[in-house]
Protein backbone atom coordinates (compact mmCIF):
# COMPACT_ATOMS: atom_id res chain seq x y z
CA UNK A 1 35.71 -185.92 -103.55
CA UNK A 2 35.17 -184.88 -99.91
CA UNK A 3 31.57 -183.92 -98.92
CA UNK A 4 31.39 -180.27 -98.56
CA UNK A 5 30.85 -179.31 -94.48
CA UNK A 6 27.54 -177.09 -94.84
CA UNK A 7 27.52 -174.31 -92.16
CA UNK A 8 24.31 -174.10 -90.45
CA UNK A 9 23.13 -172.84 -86.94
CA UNK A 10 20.05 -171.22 -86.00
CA UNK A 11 19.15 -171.55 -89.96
CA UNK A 12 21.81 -169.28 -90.64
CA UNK A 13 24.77 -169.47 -92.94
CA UNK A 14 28.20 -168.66 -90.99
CA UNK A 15 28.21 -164.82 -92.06
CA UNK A 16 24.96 -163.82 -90.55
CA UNK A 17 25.58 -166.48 -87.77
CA UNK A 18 28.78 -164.98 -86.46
CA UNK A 19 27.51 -161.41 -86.47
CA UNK A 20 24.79 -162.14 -83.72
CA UNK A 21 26.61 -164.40 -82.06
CA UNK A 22 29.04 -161.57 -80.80
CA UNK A 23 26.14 -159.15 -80.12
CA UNK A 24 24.86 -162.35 -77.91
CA UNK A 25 28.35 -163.02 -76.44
CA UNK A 26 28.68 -159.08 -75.84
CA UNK A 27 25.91 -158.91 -73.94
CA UNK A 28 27.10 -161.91 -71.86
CA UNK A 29 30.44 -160.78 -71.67
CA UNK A 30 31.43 -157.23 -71.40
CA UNK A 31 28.68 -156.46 -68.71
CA UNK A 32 25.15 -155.54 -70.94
CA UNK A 33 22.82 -158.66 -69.91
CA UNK A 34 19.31 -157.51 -69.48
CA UNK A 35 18.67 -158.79 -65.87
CA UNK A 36 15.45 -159.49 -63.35
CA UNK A 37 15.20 -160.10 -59.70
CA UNK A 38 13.98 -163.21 -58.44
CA UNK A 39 12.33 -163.05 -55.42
CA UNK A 40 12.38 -166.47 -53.18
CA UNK A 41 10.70 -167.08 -49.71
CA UNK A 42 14.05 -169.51 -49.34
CA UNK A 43 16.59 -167.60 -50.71
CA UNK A 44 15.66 -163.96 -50.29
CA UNK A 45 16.19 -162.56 -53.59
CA UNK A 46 18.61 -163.09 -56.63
CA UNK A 47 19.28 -161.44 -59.97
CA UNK A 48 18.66 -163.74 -62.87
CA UNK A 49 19.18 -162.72 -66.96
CA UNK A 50 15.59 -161.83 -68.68
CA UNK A 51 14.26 -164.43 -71.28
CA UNK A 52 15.53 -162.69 -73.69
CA UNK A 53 18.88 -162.76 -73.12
CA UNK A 54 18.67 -166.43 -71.70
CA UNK A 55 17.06 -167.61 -74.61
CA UNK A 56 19.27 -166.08 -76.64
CA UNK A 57 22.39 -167.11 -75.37
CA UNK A 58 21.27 -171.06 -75.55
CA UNK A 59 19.79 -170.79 -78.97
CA UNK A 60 23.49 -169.64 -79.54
CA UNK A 61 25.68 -171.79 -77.75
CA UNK A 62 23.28 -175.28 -78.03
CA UNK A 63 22.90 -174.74 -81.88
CA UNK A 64 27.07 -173.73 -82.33
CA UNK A 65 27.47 -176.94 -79.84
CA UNK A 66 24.69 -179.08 -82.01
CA UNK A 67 26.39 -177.99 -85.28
CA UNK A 68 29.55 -179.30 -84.06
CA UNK A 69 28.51 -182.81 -82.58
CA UNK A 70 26.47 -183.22 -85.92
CA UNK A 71 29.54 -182.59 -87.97
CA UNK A 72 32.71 -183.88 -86.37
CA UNK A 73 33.37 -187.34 -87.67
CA UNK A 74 33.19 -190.45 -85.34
CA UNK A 75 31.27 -188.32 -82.85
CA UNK A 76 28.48 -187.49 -85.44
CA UNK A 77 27.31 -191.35 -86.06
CA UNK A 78 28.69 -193.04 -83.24
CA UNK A 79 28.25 -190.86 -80.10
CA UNK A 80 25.32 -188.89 -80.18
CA UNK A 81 27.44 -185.65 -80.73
CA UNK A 82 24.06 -183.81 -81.91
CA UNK A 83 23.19 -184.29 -78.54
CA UNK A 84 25.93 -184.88 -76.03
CA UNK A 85 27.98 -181.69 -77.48
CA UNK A 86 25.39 -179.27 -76.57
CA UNK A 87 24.62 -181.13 -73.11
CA UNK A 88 28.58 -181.71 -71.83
CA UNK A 89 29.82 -178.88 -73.88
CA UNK A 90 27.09 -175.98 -71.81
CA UNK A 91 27.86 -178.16 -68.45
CA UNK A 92 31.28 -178.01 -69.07
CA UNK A 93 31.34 -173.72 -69.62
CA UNK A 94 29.55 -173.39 -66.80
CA UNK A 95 32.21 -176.01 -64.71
CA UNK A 96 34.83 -173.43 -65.72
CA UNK A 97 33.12 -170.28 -64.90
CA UNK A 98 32.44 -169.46 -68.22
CA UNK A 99 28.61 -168.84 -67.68
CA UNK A 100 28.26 -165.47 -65.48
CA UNK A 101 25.73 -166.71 -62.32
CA UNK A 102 23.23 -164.44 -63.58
CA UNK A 103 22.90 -166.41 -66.40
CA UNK A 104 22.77 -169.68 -64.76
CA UNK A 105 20.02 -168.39 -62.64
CA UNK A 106 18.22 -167.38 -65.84
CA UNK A 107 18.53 -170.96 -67.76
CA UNK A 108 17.71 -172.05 -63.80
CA UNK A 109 14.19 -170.04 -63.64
CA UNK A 110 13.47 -170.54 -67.42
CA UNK A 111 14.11 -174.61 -67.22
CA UNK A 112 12.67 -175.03 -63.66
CA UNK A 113 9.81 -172.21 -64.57
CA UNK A 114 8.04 -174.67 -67.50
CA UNK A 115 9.89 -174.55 -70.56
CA UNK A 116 11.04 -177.89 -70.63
CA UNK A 117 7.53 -178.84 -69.67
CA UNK A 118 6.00 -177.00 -72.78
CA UNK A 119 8.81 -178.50 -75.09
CA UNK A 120 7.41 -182.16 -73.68
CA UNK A 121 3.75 -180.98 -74.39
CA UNK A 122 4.49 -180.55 -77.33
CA UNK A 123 6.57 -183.24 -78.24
CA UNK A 124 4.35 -186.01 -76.28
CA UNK A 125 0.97 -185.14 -77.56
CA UNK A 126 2.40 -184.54 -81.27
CA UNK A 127 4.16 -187.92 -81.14
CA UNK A 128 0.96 -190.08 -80.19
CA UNK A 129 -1.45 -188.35 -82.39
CA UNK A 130 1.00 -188.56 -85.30
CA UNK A 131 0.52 -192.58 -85.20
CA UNK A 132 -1.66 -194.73 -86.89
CA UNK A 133 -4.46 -195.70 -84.13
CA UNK A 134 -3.60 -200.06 -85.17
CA UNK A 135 0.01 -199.08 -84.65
CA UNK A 136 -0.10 -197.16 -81.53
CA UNK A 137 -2.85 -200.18 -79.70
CA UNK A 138 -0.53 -202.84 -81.13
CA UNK A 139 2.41 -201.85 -79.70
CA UNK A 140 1.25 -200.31 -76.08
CA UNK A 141 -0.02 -203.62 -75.32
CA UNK A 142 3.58 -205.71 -76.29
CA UNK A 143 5.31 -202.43 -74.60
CA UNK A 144 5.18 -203.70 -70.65
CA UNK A 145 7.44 -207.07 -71.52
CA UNK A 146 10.11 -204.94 -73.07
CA UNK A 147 10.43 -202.94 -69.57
CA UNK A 148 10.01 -205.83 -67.76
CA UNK A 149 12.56 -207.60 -69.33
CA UNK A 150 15.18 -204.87 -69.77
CA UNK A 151 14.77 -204.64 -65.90
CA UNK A 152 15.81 -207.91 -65.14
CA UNK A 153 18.42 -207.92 -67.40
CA UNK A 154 19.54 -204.18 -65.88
CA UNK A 155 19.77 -205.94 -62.49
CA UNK A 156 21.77 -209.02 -63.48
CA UNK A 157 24.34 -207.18 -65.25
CA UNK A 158 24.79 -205.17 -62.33
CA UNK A 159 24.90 -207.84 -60.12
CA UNK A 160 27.75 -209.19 -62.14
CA UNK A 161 29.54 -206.36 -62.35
CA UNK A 162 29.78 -206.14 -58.55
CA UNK A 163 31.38 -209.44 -57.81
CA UNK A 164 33.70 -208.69 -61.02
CA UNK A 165 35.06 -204.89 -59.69
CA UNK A 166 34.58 -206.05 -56.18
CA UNK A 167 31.58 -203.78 -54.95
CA UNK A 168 29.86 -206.42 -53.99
CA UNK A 169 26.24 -207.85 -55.67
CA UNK A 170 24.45 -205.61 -53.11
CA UNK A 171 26.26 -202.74 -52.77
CA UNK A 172 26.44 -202.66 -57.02
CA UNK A 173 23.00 -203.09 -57.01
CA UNK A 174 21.24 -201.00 -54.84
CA UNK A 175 24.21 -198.44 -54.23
CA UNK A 176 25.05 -198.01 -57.86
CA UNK A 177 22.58 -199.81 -60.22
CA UNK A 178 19.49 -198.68 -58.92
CA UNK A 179 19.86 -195.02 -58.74
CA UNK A 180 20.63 -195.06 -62.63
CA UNK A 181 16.65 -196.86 -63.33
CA UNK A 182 14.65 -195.59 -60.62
CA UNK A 183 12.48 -192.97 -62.38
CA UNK A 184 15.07 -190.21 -63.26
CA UNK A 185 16.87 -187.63 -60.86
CA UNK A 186 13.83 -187.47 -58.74
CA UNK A 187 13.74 -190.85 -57.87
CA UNK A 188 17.58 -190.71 -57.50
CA UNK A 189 17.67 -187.93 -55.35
CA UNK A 190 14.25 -188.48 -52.87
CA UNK A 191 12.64 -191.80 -53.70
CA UNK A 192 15.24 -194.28 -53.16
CA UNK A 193 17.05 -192.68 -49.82
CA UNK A 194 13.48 -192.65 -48.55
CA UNK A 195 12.80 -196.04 -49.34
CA UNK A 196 16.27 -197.01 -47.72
CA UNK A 197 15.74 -195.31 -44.55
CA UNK A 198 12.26 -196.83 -44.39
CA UNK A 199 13.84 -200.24 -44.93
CA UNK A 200 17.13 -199.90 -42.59
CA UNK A 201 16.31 -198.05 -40.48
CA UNK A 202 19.35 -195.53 -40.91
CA UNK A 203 19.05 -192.27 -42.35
CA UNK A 204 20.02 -192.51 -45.73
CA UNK A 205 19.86 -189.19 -47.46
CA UNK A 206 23.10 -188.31 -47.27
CA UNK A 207 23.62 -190.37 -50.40
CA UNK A 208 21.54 -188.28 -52.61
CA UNK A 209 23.98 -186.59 -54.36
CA UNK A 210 26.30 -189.75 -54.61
CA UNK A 211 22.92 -190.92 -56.28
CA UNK A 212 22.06 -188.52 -58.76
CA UNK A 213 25.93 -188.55 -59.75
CA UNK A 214 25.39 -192.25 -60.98
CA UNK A 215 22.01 -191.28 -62.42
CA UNK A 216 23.98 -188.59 -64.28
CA UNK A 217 26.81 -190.78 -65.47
CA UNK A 218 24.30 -193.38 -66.98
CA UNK A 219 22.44 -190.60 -68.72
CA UNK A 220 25.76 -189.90 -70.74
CA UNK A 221 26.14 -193.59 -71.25
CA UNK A 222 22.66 -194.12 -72.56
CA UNK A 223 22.75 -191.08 -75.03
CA UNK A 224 26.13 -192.62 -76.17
CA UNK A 225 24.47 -196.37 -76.14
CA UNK A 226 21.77 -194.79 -78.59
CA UNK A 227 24.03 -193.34 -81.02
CA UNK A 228 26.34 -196.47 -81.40
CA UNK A 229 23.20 -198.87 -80.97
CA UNK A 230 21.66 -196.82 -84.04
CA UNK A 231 24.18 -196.41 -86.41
CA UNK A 232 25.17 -200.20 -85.49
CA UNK A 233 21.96 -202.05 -86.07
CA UNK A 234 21.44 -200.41 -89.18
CA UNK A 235 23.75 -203.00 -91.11
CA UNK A 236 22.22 -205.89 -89.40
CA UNK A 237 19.03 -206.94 -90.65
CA UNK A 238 15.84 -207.31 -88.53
CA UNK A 239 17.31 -204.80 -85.46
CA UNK A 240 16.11 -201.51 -86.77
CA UNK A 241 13.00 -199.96 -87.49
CA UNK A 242 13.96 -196.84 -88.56
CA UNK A 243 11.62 -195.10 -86.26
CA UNK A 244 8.45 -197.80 -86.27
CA UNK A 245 8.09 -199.60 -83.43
CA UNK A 246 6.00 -202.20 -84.38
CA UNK A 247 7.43 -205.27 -86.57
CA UNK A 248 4.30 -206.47 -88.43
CA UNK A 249 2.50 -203.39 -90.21
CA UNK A 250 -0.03 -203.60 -93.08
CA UNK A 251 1.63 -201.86 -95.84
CA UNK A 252 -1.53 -199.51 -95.88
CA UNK A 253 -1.34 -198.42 -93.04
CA UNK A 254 2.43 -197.30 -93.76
CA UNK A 255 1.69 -195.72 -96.93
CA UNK A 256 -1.40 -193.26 -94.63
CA UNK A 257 1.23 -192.34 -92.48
CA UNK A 258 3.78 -191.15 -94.98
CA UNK A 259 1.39 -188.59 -96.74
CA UNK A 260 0.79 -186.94 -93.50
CA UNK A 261 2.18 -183.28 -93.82
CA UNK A 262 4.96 -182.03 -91.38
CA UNK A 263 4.66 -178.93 -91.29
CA UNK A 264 2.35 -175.84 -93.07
CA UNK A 265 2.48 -172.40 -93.51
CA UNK A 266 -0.84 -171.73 -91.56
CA UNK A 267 0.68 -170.31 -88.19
CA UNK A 268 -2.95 -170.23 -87.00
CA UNK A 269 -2.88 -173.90 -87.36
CA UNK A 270 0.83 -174.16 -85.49
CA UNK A 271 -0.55 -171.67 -82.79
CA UNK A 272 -3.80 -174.43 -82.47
CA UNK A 273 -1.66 -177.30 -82.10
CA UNK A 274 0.83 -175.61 -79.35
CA UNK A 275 -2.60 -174.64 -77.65
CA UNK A 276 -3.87 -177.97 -77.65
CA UNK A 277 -0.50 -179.56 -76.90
CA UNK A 278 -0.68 -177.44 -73.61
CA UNK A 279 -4.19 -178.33 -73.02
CA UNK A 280 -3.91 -181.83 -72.79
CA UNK A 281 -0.79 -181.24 -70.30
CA UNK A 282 -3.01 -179.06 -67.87
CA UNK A 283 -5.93 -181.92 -68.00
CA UNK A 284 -2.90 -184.59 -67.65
CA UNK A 285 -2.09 -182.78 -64.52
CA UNK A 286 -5.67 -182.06 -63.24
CA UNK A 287 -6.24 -186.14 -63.18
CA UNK A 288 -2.77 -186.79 -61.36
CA UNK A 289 -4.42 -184.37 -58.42
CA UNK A 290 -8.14 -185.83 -58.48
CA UNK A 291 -8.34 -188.55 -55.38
CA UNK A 292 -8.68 -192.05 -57.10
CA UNK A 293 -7.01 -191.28 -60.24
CA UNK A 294 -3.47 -189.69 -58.25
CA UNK A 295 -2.44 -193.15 -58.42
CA UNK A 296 -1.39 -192.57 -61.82
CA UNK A 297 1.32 -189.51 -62.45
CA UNK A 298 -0.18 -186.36 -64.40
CA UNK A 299 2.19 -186.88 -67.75
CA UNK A 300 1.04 -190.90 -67.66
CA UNK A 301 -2.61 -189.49 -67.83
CA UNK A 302 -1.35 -186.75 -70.74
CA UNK A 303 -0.16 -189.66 -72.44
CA UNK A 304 -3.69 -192.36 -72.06
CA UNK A 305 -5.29 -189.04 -72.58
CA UNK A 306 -3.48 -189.03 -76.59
CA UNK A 307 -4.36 -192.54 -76.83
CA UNK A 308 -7.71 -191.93 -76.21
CA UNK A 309 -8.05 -189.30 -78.40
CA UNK A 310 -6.32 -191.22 -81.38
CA UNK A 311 -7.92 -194.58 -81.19
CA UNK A 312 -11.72 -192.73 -80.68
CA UNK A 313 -11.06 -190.45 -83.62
CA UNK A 314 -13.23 -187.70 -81.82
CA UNK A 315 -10.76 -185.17 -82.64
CA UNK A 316 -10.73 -184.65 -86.54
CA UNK A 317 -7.79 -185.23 -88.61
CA UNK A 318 -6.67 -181.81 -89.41
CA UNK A 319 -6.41 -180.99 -85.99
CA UNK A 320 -4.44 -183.84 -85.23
CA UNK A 321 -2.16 -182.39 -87.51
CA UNK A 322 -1.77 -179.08 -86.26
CA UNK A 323 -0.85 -181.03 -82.98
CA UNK A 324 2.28 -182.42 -85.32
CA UNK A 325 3.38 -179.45 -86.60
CA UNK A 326 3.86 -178.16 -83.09
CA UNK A 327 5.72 -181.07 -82.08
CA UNK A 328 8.20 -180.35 -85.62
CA UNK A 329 8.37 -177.16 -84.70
CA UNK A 330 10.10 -178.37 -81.18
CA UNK A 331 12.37 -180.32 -82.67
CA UNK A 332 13.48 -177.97 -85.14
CA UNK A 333 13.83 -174.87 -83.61
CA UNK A 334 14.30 -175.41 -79.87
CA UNK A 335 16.26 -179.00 -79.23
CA UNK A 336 19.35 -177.20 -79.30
CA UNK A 337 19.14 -174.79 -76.82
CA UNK A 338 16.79 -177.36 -74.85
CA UNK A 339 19.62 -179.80 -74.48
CA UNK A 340 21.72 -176.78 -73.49
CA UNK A 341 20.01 -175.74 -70.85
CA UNK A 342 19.64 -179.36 -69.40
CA UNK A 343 23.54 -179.50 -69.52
CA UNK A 344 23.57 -175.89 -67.40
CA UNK A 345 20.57 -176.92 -65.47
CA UNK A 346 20.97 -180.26 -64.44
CA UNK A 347 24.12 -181.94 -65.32
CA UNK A 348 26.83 -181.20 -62.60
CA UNK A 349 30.05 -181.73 -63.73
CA UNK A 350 31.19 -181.19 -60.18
CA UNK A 351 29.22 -183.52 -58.84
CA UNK A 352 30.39 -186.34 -61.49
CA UNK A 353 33.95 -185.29 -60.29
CA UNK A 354 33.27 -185.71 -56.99
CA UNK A 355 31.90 -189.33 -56.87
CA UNK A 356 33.25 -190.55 -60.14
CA UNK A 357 35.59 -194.20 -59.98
CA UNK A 358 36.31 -196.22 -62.40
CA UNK A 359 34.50 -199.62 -60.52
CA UNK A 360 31.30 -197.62 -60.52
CA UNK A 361 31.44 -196.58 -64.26
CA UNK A 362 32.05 -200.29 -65.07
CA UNK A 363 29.03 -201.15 -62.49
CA UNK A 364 26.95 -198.44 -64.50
CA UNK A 365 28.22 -199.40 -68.04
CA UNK A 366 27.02 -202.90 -67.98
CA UNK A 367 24.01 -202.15 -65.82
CA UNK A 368 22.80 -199.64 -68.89
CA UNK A 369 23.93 -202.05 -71.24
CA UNK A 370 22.02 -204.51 -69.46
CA UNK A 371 19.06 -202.93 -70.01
CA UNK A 372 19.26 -201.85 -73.69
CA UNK A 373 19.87 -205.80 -74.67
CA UNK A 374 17.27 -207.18 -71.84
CA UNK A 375 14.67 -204.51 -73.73
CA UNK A 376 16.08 -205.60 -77.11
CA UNK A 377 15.53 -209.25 -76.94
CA UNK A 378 11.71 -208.80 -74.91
CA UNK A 379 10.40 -206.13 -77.21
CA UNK A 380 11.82 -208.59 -80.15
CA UNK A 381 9.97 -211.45 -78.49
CA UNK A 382 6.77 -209.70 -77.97
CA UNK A 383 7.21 -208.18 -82.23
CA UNK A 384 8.61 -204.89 -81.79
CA UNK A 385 11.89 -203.62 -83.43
CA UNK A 386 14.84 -204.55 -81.22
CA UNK A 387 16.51 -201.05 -81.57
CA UNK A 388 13.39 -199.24 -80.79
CA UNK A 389 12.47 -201.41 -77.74
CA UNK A 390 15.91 -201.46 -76.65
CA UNK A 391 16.13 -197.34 -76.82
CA UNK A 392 12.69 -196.41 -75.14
CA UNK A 393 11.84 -199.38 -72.51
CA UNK A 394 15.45 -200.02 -72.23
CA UNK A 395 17.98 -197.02 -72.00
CA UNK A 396 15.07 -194.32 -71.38
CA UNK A 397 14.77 -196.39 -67.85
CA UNK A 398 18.83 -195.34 -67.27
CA UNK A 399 18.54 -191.53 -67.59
CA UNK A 400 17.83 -188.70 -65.78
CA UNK A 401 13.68 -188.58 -66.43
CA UNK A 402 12.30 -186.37 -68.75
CA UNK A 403 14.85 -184.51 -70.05
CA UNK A 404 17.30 -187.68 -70.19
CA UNK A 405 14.49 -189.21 -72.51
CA UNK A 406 14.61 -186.02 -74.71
CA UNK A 407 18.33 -186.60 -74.96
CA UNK A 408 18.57 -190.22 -75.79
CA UNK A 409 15.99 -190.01 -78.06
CA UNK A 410 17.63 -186.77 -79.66
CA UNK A 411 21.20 -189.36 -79.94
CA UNK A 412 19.07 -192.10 -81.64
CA UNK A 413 17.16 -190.40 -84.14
CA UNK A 414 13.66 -191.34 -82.37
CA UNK A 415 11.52 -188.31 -80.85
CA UNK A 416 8.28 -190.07 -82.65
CA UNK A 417 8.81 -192.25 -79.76
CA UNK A 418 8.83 -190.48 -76.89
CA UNK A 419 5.13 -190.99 -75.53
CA UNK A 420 6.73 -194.71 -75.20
CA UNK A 421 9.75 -193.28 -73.24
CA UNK A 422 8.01 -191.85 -70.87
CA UNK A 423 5.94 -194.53 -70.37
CA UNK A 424 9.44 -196.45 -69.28
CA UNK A 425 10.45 -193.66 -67.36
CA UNK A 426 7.54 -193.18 -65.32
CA UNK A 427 5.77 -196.40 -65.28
CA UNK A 428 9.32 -198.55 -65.32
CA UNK A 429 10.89 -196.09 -62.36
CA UNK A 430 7.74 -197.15 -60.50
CA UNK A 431 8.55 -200.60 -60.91
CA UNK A 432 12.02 -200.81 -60.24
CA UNK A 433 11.40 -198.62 -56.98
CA UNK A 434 8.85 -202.29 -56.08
CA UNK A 435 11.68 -204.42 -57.51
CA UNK A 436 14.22 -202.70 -55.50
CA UNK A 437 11.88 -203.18 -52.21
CA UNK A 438 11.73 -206.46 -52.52
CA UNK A 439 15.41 -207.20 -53.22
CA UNK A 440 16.58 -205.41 -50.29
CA UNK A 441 15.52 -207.25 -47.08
CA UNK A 442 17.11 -210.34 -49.13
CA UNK A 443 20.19 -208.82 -48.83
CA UNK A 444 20.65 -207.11 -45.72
């Protein structure tokens, strides 16, 4: 007997669904969006929707969108439809002229203006203090081979797959390759045509687009790699974790973390957690500004900032948890139209169009692929699960940055793990940015 398909978006059954959904598309649609103006000392001024109708429009087309990938067969299990529906699905409507500009300025001002900052708060503080202390030392410190490795590997396979499509090692590599692993679209788009112009002598920005369009293509790739990689290495024994990252764990210390609650009916306690969540951002982001410590980027700090707290204990338990339910509470009720507004915000579909051959998605493919085995087999080597490793210090270096992490981890079932994605994305696009300045007097 087939499994009945189970209708729910927004936590509501189709018959309620439906009915706002047309007030929503109404609005959007026959001229009644509640609108702001945006006043720019570039621009001039613009007219962007109001939250509420911005809001509303993503909680409605990311959860129809998440419904969908998380029910279509194939692309449920295999490639990360829960996630890549809502992000090529609202990039796509928006391709087509399906998204009034109003609208796009209002997912532009409400994704640009902090909310996919807050949604990281959340989810980054929640997901460190929601470890056990043992668990969370033990596998920081076997975390830096995994990204090292998965590197290496990254630049091989793309190295490879230049003399094989006929790119060339160097122009594969530092052309193609490295704009996909250099710290997410920032690094794509300003840090590496910097470094090139620094290191040729030639102006090199011009290729910032053609950059961020690879960056784009192997943030697809890698939300697809952690799908297929998950649902894969679950009937091979010794890959997965299922969501530990560490290999050796005392069964105690398993059997603390279960009973942990995920969620409670105190809102007081959800309001505490969102308010400390955001509190260890702003302090994150003080110490990236203070002279000395700016070495280190204001989310890395968030993140030794949660360690800290979790391995001194100084913050009591139950507050800890209120710092979890405000991370369950981000993955419940706003991934959806998160992951939306990425897809109108930041994925171009123009741009992919524009740049798009098939020699550079083969240099891409294996150069992602690259990294998600190099990270497999080092995290395995250094005792952490090879799917794990191979998702967060592997494919979370091939992505976009922050909101690429949110995806990929969103595809593979793994948002505990994100304080160790952004550790790759930050920490690892600083080191590919000194691998890459090496490389590139050795080949030019």
């Amino acid at each position: 007997m087939e499994k009945k398909v189970k209708f729910n978006v927004c936590g509501l059954p189709a018959k309620y669904f439906v009915v706002f959904f047309i007030v929503v598309m109404a609005s959007v649609y026959l001229g009644f969006m509640p609108t702001v103006k945006i006043y720019s000392n570039d621009a001039g001024s613009y007219v962007a929707t109001s939250f509420i109708m911005t809001i509303a429009f993503l909680m409605a087309a990311g959860g129809l969108f998440f419904w969908l990938g998380n029910t279509i067969p194939i692309v449920n299990n295999y490639l990360g439809g829960a996630c890549l529906l809502p992000l090529l699905g609202a990039s796509f409507l928006n391709y087509i002229g399906l998204v009034p500009q109003e609208l796009v300025n209002g997912t532009k001002v409400l994704m640009s203006g902090g909310f996919q900052d807050a949604y990281i708060a959340m989810l980054l503080v929640g997901s460190i203090l929601v470890m056990d202390r043992k668990i969370l030392l033990g596998a920081t410190a076997r975390y830096l081979p995994a990204i090292l490795g998965s590197q290496v590997f990254a630049l091989a396979f793309c190295m490879i797959a230049g003399v094989v499509t006929g790119y060339g090692a160097a122009d594969a590599l530092f052309l193609i390759g490295a704009p996909c692993m250099s710290g997410g679209s920032g690094g794509a788009m300003t840090t590496l045509p910097a470094l090139y112009s620094n290191l040729s002598g030639t102006d090199m920005t011009p290729l910032a687009g053609q950059f961020l369009c690879y960056a784009s293509i192997a943030n697809v790739l890698a939300v697809v790699l952690a799908a297929v990689g998950g649902a894969l290495s679950q009937k091979v024994k010794g890959l997965n974790g299922n969501g530990d990252i560490l290999m050796k764990v005392d069964a105690k210390v398993t059997t603390e973390a279960e009973k942990r609650p995920g969620t409670s009916a105190d809102y007081a306690a959800l309001g505490s957690g969102i308010f400390m969540s955001f509190c260890l951002y702003l302090l994150g982001n003080i110490m990236g500004q203070v002279p000395g410590l700016s070495v280190i980027p204001g989310l890395a700090w968030t993140i030794i900032l949660g360690i800290i707290i979790k391995c001194s204990g100084i913050l009591p338990a139950k507050f800890e948890d209120n710092c979890v339910y405000s991370m369950n509470f981000a993955l419940k009720a706003l991934l959806p139209m998160l992951i939306a507004g990425i897809g109108i915000n930041s994925l171009k579909f123009s741009t992919l169009a524009e740049f798009f051959t098939i020699g550079a998605f083969v240099v891409i493919l294996l150069g992602v692929l690259g990294a998600f085995l190099g990270a497999m087999l080092f995290g395995r080597l250094a005792g952490l699960w090879p799917f794990e490793s191979g998702v967060t210090a592997g494919l979370c270096c091939c992505n976009i940055g922050g909101s690429g992490d949110l995806a990929v981890l969103s595809a593979a079932n793994r948002m505990n793990l994100l304080a160790f994605a952004s550790i790759s994305t930050r920490i690892g696009g600083a080191l590919m940015v000194i691998w890459i300045g090496l490389l590139y007097p050795l080949f030019h």
